[in-house]
PDB file of N, CA and C in Angstrom:
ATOM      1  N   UNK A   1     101.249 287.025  50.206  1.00  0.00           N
ATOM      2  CA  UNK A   1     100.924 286.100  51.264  1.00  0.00           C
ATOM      3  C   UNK A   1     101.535 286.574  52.583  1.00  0.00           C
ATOM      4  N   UNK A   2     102.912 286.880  52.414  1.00  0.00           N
ATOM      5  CA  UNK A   2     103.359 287.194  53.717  1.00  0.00           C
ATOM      6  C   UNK A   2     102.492 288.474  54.772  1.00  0.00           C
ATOM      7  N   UNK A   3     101.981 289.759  53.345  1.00  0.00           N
ATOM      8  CA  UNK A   3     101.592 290.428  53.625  1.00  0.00           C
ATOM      9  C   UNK A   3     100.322 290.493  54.678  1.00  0.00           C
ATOM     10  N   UNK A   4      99.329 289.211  53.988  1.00  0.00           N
ATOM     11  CA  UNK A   4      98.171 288.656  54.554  1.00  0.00           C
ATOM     12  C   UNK A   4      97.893 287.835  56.119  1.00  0.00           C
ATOM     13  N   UNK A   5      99.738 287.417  56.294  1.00  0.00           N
ATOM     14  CA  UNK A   5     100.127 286.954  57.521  1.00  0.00           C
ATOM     15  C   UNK A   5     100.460 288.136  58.270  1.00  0.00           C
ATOM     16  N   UNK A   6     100.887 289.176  58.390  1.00  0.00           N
ATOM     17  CA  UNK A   6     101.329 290.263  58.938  1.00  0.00           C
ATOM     18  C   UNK A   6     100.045 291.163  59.359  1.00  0.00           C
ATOM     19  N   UNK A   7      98.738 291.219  58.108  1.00  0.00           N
ATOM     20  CA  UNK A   7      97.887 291.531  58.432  1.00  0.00           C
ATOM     21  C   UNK A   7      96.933 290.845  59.974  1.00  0.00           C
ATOM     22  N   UNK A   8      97.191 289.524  59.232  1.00  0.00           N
ATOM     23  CA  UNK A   8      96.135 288.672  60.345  1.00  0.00           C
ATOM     24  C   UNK A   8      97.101 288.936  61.741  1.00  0.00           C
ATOM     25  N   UNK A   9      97.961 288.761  61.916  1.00  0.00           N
ATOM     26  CA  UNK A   9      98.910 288.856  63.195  1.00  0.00           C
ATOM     27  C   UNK A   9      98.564 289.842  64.105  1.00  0.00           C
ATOM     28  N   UNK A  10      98.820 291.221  63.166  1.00  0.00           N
ATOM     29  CA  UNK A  10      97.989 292.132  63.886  1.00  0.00           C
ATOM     30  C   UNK A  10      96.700 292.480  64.396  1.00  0.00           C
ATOM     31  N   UNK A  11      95.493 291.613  63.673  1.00  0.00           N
ATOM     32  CA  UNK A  11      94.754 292.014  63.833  1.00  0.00           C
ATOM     33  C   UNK A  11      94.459 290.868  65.449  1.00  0.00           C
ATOM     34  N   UNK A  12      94.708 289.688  65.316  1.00  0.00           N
ATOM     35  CA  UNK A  12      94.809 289.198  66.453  1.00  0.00           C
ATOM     36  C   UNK A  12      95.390 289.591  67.425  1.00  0.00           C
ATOM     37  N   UNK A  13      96.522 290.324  67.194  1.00  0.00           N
ATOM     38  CA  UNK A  13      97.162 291.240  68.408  1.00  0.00           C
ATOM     39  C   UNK A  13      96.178 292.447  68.781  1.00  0.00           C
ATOM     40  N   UNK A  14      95.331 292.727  67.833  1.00  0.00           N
ATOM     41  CA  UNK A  14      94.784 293.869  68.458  1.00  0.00           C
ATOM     42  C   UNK A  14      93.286 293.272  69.127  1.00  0.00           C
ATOM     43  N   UNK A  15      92.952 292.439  68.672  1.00  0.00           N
ATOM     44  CA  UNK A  15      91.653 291.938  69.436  1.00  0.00           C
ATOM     45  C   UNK A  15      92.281 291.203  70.931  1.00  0.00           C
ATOM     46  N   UNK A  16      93.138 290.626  70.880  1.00  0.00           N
ATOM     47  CA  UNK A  16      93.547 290.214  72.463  1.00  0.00           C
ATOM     48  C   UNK A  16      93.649 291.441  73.476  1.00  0.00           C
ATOM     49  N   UNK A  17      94.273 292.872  72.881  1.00  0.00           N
ATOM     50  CA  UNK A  17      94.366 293.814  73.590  1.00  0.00           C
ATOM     51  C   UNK A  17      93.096 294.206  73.720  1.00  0.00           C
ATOM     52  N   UNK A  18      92.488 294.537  72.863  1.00  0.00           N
ATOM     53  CA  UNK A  18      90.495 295.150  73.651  1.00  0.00           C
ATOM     54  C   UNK A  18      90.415 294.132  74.106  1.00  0.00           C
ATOM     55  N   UNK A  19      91.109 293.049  73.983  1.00  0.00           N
ATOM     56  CA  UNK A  19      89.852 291.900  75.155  1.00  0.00           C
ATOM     57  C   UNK A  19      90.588 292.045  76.251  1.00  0.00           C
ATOM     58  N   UNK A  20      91.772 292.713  76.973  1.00  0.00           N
ATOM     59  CA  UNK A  20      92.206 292.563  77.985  1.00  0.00           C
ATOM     60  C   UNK A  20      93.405 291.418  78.644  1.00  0.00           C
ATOM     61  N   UNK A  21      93.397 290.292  77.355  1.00  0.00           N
ATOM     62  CA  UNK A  21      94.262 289.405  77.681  1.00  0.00           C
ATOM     63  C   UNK A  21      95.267 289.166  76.824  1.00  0.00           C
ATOM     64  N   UNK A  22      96.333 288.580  77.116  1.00  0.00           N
ATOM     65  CA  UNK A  22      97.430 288.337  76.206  1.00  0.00           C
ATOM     66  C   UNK A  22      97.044 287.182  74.820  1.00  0.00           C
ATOM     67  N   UNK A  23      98.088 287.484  74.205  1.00  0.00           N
ATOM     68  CA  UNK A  23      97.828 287.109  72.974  1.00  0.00           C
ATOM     69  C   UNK A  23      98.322 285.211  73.646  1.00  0.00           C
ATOM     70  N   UNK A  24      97.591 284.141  72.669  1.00  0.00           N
ATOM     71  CA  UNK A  24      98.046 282.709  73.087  1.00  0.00           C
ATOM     72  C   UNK A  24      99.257 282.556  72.596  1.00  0.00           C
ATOM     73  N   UNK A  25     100.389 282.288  73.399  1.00  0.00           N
ATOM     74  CA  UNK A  25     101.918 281.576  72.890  1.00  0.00           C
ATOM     75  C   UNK A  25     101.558 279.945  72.551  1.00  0.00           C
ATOM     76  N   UNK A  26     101.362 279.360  71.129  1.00  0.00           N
ATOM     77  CA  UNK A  26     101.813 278.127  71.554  1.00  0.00           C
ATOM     78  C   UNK A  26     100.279 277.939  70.917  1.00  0.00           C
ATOM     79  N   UNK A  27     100.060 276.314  71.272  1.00  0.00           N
ATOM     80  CA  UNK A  27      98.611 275.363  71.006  1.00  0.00           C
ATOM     81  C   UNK A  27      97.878 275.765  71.818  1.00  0.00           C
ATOM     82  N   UNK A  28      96.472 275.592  71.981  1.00  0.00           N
ATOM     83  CA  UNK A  28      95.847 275.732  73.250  1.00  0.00           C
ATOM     84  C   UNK A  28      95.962 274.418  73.821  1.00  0.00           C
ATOM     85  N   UNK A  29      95.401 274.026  75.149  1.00  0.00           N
ATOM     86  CA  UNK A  29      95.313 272.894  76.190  1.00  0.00           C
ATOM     87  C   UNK A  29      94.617 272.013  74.581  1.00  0.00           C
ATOM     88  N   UNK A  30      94.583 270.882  74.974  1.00  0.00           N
ATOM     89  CA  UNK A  30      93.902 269.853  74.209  1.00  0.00           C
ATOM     90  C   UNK A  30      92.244 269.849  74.924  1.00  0.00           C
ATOM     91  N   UNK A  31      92.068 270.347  75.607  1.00  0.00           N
ATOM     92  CA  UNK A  31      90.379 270.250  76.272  1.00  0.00           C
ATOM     93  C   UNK A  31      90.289 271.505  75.477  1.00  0.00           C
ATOM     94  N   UNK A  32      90.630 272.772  75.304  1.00  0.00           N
ATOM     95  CA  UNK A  32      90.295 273.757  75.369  1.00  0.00           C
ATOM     96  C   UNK A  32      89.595 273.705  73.663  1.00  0.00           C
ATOM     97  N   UNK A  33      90.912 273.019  73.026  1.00  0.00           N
ATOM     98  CA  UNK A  33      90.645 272.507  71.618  1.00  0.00           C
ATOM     99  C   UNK A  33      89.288 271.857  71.293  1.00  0.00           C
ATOM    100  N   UNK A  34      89.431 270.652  72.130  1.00  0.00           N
ATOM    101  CA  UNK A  34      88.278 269.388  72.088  1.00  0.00           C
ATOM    102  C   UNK A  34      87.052 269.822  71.988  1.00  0.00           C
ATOM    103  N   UNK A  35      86.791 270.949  72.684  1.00  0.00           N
ATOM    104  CA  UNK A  35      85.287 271.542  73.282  1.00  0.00           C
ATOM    105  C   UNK A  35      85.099 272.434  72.163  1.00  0.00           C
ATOM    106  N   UNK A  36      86.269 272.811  71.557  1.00  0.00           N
ATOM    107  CA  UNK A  36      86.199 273.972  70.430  1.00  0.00           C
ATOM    108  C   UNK A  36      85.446 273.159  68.706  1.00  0.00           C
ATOM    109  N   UNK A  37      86.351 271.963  69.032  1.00  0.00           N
ATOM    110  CA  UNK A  37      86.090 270.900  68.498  1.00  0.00           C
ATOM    111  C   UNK A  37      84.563 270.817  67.975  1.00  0.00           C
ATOM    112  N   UNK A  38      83.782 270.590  69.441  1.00  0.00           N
ATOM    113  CA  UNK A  38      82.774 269.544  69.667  1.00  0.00           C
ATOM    114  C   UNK A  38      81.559 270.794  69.145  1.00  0.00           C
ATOM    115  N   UNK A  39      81.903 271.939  69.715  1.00  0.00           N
ATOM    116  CA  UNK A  39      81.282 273.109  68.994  1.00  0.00           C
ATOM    117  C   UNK A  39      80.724 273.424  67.853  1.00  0.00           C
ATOM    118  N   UNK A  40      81.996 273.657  67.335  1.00  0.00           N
ATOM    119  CA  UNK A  40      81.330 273.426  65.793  1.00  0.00           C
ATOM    120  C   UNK A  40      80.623 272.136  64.809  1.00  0.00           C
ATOM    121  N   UNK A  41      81.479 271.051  65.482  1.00  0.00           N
ATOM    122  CA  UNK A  41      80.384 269.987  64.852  1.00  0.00           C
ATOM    123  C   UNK A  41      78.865 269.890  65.328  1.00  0.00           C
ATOM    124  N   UNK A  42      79.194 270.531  66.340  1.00  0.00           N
ATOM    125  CA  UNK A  42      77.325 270.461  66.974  1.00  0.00           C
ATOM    126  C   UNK A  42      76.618 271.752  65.806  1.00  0.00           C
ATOM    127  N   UNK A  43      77.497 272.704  64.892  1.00  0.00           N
ATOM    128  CA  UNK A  43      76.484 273.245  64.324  1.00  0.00           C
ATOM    129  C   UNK A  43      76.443 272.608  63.228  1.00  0.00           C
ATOM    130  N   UNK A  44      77.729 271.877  62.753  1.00  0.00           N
ATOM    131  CA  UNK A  44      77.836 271.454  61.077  1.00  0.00           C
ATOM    132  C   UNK A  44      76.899 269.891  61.164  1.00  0.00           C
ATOM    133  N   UNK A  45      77.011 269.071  62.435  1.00  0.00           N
ATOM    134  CA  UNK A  45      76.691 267.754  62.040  1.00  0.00           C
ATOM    135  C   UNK A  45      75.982 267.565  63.714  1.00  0.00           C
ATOM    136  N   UNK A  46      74.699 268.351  63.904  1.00  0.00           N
ATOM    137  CA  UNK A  46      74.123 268.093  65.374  1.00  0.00           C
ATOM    138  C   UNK A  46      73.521 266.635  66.008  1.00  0.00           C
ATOM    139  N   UNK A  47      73.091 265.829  64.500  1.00  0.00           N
ATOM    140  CA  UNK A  47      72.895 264.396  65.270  1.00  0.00           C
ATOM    141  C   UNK A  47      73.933 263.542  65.318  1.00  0.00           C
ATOM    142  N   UNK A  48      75.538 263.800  65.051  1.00  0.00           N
ATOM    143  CA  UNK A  48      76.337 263.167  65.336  1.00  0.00           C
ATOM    144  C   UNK A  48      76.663 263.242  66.538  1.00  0.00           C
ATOM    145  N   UNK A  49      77.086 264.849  67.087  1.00  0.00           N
ATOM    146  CA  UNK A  49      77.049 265.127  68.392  1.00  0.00           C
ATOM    147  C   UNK A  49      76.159 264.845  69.537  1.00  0.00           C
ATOM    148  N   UNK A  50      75.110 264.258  69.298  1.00  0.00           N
ATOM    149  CA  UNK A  50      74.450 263.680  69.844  1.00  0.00           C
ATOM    150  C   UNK A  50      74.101 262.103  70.375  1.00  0.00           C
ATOM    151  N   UNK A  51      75.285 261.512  69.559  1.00  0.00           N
ATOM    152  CA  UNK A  51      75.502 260.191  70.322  1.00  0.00           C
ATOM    153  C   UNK A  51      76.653 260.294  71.543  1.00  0.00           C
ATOM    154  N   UNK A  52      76.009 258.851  72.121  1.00  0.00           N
ATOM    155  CA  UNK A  52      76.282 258.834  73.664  1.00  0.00           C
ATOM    156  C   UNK A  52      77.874 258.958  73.958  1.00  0.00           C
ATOM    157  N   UNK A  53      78.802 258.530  73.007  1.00  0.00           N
ATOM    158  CA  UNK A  53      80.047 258.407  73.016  1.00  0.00           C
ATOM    159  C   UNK A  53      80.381 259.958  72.625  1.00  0.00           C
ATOM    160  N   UNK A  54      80.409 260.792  71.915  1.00  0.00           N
ATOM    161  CA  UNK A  54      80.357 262.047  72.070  1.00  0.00           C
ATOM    162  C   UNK A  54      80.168 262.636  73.066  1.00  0.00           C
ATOM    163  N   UNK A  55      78.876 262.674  73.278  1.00  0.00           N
ATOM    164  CA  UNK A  55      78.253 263.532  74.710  1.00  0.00           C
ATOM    165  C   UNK A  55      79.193 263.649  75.963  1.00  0.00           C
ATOM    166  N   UNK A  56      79.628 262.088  75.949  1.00  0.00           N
ATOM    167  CA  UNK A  56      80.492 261.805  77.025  1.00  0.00           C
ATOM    168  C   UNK A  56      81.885 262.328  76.774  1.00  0.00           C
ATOM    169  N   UNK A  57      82.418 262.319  75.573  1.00  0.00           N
ATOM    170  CA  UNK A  57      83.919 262.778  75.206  1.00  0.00           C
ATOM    171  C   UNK A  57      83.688 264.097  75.550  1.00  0.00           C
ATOM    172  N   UNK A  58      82.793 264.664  75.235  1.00  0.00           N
ATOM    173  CA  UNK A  58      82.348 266.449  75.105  1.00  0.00           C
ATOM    174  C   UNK A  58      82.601 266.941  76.540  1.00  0.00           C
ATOM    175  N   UNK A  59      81.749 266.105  77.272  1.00  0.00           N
ATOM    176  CA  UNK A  59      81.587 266.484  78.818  1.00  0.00           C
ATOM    177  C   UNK A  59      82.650 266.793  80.005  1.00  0.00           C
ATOM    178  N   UNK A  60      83.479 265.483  79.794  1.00  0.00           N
ATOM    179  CA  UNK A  60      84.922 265.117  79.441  1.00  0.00           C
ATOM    180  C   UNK A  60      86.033 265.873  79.516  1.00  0.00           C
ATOM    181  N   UNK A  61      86.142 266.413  78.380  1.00  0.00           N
ATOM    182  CA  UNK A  61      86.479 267.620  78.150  1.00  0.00           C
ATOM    183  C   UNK A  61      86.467 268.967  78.637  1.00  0.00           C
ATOM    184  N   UNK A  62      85.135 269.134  78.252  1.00  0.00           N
ATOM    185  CA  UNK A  62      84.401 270.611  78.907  1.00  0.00           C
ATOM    186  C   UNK A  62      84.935 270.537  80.635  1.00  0.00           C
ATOM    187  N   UNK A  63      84.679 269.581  81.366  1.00  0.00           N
ATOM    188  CA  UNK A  63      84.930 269.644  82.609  1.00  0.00           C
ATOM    189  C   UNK A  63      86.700 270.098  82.854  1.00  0.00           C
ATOM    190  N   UNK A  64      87.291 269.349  82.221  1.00  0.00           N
ATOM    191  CA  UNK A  64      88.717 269.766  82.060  1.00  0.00           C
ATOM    192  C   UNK A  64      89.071 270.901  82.056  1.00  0.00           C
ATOM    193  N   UNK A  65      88.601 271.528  80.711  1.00  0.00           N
ATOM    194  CA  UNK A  65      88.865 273.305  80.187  1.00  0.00           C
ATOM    195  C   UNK A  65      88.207 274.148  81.409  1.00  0.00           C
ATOM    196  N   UNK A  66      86.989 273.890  81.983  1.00  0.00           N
ATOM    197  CA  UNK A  66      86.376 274.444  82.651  1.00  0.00           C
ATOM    198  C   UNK A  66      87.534 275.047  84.186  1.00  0.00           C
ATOM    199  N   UNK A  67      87.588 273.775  84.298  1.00  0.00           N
ATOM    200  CA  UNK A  67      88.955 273.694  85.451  1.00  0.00           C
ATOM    201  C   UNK A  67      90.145 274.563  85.637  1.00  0.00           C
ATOM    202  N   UNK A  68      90.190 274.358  83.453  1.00  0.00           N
ATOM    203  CA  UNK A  68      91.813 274.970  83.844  1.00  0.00           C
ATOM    204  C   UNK A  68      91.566 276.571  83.295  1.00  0.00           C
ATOM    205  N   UNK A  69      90.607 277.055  82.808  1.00  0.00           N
ATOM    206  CA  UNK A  69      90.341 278.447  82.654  1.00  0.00           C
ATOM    207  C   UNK A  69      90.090 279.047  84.110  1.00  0.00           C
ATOM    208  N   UNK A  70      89.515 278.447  84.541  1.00  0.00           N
ATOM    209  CA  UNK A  70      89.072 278.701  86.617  1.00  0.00           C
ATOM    210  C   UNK A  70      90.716 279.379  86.961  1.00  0.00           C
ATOM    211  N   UNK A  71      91.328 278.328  86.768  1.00  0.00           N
ATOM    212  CA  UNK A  71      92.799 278.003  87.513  1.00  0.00           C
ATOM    213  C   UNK A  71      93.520 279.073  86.841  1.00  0.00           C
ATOM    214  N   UNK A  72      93.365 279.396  85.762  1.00  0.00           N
ATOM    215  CA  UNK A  72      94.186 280.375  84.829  1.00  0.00           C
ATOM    216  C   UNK A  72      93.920 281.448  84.407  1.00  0.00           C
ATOM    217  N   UNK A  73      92.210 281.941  85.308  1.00  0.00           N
ATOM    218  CA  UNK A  73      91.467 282.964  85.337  1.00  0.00           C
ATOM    219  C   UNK A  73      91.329 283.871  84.325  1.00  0.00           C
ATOM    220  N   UNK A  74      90.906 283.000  83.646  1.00  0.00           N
ATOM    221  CA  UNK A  74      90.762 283.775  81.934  1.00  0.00           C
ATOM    222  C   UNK A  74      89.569 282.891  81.741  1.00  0.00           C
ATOM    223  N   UNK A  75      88.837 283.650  80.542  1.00  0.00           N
ATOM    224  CA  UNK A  75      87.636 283.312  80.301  1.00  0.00           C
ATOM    225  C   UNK A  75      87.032 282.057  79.720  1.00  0.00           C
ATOM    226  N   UNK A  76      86.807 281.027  80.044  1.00  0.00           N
ATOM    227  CA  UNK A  76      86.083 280.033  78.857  1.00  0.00           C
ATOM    228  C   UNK A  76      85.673 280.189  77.936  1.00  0.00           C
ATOM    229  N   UNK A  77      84.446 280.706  77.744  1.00  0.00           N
ATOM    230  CA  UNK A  77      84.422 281.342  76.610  1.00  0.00           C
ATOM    231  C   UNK A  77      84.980 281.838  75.501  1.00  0.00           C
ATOM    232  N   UNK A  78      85.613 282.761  75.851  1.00  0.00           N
ATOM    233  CA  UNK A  78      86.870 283.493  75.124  1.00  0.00           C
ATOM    234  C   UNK A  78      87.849 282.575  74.237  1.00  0.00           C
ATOM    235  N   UNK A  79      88.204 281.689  75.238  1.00  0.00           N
ATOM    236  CA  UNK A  79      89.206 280.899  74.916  1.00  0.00           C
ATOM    237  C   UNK A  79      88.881 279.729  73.847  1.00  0.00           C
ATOM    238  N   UNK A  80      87.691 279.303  74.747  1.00  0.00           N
ATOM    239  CA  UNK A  80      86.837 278.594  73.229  1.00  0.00           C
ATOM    240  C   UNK A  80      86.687 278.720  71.794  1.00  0.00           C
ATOM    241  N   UNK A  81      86.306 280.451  71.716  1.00  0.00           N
ATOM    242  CA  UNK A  81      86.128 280.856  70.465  1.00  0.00           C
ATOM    243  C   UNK A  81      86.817 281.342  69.674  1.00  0.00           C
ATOM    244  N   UNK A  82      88.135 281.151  70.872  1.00  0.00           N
ATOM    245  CA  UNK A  82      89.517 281.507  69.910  1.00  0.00           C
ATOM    246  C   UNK A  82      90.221 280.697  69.423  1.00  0.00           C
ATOM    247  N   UNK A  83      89.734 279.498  69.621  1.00  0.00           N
ATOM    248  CA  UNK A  83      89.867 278.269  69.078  1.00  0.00           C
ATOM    249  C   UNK A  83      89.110 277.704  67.739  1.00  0.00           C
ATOM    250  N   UNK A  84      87.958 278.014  68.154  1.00  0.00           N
ATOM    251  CA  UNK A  84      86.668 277.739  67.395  1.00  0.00           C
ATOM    252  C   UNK A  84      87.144 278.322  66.015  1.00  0.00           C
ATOM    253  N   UNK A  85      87.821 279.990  65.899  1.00  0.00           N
ATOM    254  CA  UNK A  85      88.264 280.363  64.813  1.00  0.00           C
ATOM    255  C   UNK A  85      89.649 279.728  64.273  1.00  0.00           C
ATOM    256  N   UNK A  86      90.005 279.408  65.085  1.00  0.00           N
ATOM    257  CA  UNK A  86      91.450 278.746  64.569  1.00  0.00           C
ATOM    258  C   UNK A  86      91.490 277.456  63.915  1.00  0.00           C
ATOM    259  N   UNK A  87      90.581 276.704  64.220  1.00  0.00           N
ATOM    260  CA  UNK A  87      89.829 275.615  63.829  1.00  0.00           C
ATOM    261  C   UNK A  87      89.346 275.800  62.409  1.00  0.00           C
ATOM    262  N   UNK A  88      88.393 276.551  62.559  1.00  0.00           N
ATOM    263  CA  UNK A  88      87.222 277.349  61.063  1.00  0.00           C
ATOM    264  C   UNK A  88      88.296 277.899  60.514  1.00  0.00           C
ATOM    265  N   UNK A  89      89.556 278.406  60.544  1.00  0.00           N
ATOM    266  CA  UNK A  89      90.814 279.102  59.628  1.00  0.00           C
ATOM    267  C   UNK A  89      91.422 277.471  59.069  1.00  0.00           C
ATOM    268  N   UNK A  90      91.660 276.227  59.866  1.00  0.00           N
ATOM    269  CA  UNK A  90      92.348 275.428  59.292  1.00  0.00           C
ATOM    270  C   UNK A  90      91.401 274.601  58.650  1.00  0.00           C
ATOM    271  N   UNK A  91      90.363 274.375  58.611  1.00  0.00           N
ATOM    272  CA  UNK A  91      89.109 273.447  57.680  1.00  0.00           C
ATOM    273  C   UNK A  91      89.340 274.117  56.559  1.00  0.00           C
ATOM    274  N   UNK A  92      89.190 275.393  56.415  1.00  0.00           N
ATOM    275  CA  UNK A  92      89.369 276.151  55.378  1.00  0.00           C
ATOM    276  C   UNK A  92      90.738 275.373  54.392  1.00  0.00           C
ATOM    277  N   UNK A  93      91.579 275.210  54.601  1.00  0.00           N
ATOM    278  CA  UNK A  93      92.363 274.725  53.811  1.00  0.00           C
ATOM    279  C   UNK A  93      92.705 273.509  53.579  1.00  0.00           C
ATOM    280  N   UNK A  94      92.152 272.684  54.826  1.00  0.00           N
ATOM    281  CA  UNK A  94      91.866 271.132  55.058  1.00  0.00           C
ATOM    282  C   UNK A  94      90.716 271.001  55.274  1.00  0.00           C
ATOM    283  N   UNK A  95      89.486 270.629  54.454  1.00  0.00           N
ATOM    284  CA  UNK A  95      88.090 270.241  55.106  1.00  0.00           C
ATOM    285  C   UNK A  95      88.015 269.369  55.890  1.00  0.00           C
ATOM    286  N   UNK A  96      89.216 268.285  55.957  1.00  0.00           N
ATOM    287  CA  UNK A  96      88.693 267.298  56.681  1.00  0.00           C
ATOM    288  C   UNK A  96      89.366 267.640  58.386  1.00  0.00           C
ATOM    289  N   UNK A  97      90.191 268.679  58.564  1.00  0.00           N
ATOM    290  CA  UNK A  97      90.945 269.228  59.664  1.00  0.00           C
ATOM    291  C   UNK A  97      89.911 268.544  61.175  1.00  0.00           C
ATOM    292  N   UNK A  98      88.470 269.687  60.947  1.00  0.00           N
ATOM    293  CA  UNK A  98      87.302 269.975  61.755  1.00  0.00           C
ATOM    294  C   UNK A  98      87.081 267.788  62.547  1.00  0.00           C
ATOM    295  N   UNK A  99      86.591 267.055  61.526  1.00  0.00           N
ATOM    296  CA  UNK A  99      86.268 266.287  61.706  1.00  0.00           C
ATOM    297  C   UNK A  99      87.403 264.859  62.568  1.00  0.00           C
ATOM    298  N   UNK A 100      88.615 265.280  61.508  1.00  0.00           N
ATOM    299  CA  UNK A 100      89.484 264.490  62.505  1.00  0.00           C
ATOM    300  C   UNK A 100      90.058 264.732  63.554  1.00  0.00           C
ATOM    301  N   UNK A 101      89.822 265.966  64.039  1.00  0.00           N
ATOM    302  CA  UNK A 101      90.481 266.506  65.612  1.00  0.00           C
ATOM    303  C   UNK A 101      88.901 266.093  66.269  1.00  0.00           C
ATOM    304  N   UNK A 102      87.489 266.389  66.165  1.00  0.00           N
ATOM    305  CA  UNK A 102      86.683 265.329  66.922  1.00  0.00           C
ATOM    306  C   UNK A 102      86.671 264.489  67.273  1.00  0.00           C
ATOM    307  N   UNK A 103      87.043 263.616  66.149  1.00  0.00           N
ATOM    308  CA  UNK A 103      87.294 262.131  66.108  1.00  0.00           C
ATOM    309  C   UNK A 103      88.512 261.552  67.405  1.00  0.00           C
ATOM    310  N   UNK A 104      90.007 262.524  67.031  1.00  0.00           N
ATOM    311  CA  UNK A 104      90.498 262.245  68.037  1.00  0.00           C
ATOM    312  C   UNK A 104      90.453 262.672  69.393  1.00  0.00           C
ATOM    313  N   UNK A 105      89.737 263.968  69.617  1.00  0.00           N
ATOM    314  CA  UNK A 105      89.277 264.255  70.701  1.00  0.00           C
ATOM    315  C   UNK A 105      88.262 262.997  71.647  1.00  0.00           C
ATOM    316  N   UNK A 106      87.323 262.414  70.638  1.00  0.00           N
ATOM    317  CA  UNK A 106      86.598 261.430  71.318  1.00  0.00           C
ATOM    318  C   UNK A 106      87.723 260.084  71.711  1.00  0.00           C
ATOM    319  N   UNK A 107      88.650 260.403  71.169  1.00  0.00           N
ATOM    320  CA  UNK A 107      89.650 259.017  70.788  1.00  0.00           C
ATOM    321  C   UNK A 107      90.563 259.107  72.735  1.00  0.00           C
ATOM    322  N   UNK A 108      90.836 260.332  72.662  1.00  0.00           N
ATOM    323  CA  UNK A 108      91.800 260.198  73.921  1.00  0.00           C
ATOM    324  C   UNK A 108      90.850 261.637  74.902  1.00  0.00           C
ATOM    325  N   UNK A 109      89.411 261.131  74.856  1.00  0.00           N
ATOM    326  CA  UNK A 109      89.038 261.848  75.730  1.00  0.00           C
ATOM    327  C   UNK A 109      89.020 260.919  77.426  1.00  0.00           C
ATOM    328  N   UNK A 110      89.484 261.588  78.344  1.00  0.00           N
ATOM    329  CA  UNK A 110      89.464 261.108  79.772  1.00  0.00           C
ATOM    330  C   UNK A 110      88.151 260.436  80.439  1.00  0.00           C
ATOM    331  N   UNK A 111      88.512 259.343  80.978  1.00  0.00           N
ATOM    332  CA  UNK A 111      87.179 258.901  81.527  1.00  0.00           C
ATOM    333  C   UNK A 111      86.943 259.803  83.134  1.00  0.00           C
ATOM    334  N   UNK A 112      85.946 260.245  82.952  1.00  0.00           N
ATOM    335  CA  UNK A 112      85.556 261.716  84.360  1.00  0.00           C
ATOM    336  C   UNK A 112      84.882 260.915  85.208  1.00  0.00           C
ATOM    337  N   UNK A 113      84.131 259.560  84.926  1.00  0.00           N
ATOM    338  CA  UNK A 113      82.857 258.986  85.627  1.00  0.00           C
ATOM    339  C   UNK A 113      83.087 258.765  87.056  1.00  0.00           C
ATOM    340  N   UNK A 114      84.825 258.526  87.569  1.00  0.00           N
ATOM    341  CA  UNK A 114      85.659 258.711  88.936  1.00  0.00           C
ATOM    342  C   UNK A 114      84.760 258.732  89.824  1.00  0.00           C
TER     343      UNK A 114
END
C-alpha cells in the first residue's frame, strides 16, 4: 500500500510538472470542488442536475472558481479536473462521497443574484 501511495505521489508530481504548475498544497477552494462536484453528477445523474436549485448552486459556484482561477492565473479547467479526479479516487472507496459533497455544495452554495 505504501508502495501504491509513493507511486501515485509521483505520478501527480510529474503531471503538475508537464502541466507547468505546481503541485496543490492542501484542499482545493470549496467552488473549485463544488463545480468539480456538479461535473460529474451531470454525467452520472444529468436530470438531477438539471433542477432549478442545482443549476443555480452550480452557477454559483462556477462564478466563484471562475474569479478566483482569473485572480490566481491558473487554469479553470485544469483545476477542475484535478478535482474531478480526486473526487472519482474518493467515490471509489466511498460511493456515497460524489453525492454528498453535491448535496452540500447545493447546501452552502452563495446567493450571486446581488
Amino acid at each position: 500500500m505504501r508502495i501504491l501511495s509513493l507511486v501515485l505521489l509521483a505520478t501527480t508530481t510529474a503531471t503538475a510538472a508537464n502541466a507547468g504548475t505546481p503541485v496543490r498544497n492542501g484542499p482545493s477552494p470549496q467552488s473549485i470542488s463544488c463545480v468539480a462536484a456538479f461535473e460529474l453528477m451531470h454525467r452520472a445523474a444529468p436530470n438531477w442536475t438539471r433542477q432549478p436549485a442545482v443549476q443555480q448552486a452550480w452557477q454559483s459556484w462556477e462564478g466563484i472558481a471562475l474569479d478566483l482561477t482569473s485572480q490566481a492565473r491558473v487554469d479553470f479547467g485544469e483545476q477542475v479536473q484535478r478535482e474531478m479526479e480526486t473526487l472519482g479516487n474518493q467515490t471509489q472507496s466511498s460511493p456515497n462521497a460524489l453525492s454528498q459533497s453535491a448535496m452540500k455544495c447545493i447546501a452552502d452554495a452563495p446567493n450571486r443574484s446581488g
